[in-house]
C-alpha atoms as a PDB file:
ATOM      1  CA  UNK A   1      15.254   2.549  12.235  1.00  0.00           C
ATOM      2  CA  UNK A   2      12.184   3.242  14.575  1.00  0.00           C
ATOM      3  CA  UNK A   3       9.003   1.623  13.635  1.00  0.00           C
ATOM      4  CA  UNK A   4       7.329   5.214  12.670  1.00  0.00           C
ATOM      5  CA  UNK A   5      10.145   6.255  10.302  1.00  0.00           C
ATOM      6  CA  UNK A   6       9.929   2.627   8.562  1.00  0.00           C
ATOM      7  CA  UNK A   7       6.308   3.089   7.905  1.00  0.00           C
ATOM      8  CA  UNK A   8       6.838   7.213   6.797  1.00  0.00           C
ATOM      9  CA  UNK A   9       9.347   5.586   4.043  1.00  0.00           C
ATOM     10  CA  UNK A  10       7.075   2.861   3.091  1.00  0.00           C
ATOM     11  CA  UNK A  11       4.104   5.383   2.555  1.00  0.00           C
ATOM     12  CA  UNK A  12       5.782   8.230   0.789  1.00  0.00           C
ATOM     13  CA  UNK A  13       7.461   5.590  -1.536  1.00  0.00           C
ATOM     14  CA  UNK A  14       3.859   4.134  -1.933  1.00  0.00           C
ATOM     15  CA  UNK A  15       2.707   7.741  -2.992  1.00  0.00           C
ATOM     16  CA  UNK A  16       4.131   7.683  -6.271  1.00  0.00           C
ATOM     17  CA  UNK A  17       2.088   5.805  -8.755  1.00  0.00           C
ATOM     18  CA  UNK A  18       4.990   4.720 -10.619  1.00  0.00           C
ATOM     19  CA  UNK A  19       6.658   3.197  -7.706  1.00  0.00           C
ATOM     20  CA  UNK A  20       3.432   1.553  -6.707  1.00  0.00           C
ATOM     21  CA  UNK A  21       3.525  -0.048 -10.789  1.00  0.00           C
ATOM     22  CA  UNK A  22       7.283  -1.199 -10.013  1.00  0.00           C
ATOM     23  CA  UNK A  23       6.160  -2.949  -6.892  1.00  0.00           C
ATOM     24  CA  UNK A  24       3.389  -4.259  -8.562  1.00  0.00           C
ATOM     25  CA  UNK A  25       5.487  -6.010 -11.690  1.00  0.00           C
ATOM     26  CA  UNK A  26       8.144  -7.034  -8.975  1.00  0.00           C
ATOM     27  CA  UNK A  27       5.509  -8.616  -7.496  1.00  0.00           C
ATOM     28  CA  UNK A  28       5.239 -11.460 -10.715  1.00  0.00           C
ATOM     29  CA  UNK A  29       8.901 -12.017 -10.206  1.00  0.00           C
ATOM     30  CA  UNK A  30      12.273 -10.106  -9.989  1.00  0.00           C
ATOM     31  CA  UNK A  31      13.193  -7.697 -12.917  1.00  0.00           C
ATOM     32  CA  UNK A  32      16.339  -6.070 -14.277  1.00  0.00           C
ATOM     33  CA  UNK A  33      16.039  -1.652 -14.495  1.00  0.00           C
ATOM     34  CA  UNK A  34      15.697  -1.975 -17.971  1.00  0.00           C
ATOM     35  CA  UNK A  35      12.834  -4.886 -17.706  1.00  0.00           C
ATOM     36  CA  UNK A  36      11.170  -2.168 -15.140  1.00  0.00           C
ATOM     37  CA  UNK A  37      11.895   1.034 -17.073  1.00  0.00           C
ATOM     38  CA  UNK A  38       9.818  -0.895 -20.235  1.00  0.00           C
ATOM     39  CA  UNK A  39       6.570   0.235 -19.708  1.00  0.00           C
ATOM     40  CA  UNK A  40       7.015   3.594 -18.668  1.00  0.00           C
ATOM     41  CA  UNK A  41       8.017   6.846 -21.101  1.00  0.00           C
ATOM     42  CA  UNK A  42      10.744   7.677 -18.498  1.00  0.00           C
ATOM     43  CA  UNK A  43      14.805   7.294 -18.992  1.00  0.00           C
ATOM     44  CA  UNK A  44      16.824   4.704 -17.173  1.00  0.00           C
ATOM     45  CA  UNK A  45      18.032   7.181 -14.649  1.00  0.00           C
ATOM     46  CA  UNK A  46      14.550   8.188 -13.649  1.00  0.00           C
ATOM     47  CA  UNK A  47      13.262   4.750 -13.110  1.00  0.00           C
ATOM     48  CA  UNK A  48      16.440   4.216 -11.036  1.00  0.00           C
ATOM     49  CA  UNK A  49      15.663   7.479  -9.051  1.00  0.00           C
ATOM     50  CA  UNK A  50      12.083   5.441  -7.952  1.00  0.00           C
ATOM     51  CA  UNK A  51      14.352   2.362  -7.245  1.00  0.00           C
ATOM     52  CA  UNK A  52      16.599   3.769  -4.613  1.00  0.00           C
ATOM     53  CA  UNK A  53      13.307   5.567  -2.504  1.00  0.00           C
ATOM     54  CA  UNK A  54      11.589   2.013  -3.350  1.00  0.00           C
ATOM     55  CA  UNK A  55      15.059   0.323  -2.041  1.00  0.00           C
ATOM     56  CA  UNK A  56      15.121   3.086   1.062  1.00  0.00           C
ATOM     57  CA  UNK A  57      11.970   2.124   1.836  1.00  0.00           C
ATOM     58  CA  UNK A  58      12.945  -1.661   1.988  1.00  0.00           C
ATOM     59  CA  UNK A  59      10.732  -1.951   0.098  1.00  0.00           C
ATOM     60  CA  UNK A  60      13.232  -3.455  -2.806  1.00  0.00           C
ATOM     61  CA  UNK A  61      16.184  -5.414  -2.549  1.00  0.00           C
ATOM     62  CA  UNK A  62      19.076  -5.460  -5.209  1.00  0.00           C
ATOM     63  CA  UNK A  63      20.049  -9.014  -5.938  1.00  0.00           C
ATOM     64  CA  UNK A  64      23.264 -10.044  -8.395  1.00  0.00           C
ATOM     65  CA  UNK A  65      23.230 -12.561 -10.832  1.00  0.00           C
ATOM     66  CA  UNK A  66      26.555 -12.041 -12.681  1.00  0.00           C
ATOM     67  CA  UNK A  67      26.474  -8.798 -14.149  1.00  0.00           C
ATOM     68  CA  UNK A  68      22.949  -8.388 -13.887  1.00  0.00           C
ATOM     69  CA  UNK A  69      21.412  -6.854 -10.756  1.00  0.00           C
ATOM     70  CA  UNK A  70      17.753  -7.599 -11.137  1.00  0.00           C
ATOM     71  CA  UNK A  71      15.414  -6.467  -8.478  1.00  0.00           C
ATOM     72  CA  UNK A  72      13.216  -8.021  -5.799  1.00  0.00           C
ATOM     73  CA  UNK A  73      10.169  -7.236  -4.079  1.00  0.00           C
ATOM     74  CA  UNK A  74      10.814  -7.125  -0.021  1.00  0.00           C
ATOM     75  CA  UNK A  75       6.935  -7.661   1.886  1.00  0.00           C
ATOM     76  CA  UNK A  76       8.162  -7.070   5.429  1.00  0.00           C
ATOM     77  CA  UNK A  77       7.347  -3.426   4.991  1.00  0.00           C
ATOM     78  CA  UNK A  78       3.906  -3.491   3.712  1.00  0.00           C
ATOM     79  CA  UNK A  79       2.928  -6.146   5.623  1.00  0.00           C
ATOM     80  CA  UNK A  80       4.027  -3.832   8.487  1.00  0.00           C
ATOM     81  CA  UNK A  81       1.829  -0.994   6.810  1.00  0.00           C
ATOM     82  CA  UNK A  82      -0.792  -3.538   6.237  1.00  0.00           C
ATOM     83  CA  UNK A  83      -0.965  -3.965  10.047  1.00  0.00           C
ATOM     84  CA  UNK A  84      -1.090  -0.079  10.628  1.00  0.00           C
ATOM     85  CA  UNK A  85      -4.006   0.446   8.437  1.00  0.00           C
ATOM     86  CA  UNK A  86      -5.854  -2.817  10.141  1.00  0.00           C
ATOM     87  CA  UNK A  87      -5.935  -1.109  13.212  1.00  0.00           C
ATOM     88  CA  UNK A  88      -7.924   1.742  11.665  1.00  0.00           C
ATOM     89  CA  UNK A  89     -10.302  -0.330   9.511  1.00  0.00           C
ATOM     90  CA  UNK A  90     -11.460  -2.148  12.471  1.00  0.00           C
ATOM     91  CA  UNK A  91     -11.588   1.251  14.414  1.00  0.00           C
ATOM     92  CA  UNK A  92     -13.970   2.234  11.290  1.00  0.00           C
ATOM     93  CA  UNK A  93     -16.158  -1.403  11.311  1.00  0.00           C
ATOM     94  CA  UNK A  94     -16.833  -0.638  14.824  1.00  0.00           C
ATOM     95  CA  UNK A  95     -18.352   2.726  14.259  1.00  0.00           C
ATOM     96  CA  UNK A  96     -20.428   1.500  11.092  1.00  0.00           C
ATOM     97  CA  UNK A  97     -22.025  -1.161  13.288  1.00  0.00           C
ATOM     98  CA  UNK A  98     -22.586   1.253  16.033  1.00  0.00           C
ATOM     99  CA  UNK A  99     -24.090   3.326  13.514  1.00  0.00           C
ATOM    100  CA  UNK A 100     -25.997   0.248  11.827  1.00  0.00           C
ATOM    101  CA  UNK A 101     -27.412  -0.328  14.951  1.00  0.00           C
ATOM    102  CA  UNK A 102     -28.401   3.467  15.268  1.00  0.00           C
ATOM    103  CA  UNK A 103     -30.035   2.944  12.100  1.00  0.00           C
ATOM    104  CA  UNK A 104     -32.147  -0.270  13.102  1.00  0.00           C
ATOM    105  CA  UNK A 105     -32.920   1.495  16.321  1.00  0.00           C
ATOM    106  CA  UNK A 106     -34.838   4.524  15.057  1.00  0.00           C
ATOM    107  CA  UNK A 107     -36.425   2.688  12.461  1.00  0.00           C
ATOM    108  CA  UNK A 108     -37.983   0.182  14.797  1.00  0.00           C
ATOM    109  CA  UNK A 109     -39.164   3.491  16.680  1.00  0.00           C
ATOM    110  CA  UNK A 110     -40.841   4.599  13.356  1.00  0.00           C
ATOM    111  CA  UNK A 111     -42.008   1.529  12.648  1.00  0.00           C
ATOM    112  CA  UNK A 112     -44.166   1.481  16.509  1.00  0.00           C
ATOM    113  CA  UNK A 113     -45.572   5.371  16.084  1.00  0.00           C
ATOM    114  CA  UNK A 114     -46.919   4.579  12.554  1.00  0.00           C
ATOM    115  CA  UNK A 115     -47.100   6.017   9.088  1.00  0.00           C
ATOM    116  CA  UNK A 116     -46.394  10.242   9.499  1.00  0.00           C
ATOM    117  CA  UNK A 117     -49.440  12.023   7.965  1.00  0.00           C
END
């Protein structure tokens, strides 16, 4: 899978607020559907609908522990988005300290021509 269609599957999977509340729970440790479906007033099925775009995303893995199947947070793919987004935050710093500096610039030039009357 190319790079750009692994991070178009990790963000529209991260869109949902409920998947972003299963990734977050998976993230204290792995969970069975039902443990996952608890806090939510969805069915089973729906909360397994969120699973497979979470698990198409890679963003979840499906382990087996006899007949359980509980499921696992995978990191590779956000740590991938986390990179993407880095290079625009530091894109952004650089253009508030060029702007900082704007700032400090003009009002050291108000600062030499005095008080305005």
């Amino acid at each position: 899978m190319p790079a750009s269609h692994h991070l178009d599957a990790t963000f529209a999977a991260l869109a949902d607020p409920t998947r972003r509340a299963i990734l977050a729970r998976l993230a204290l440790g792995e969970a069975s559907v039902l443990e996952l479906a608890e806090p939510f007033e969805m069915t089973q099925p729906a909360i397994s609908k969120h699973l497979k775009v979470l698990e198409r995303a890679g963003l979840v893995s499906r382990g087996r522990d006899a007949q359980r199947r509980p499921r696992k947070l995978e990191a590779q793919p956000l740590a991938e988005a986390t990179q993407w987004l880095e290079n625009y935050r530091q894109f952004w710093e650089g253009r508030f300290q060029h702007l900082d500096a704007l700032l400090d610039e003009m009002k050291s030039i108000q600062a030499r021509n005095g008080p305005k009357r």
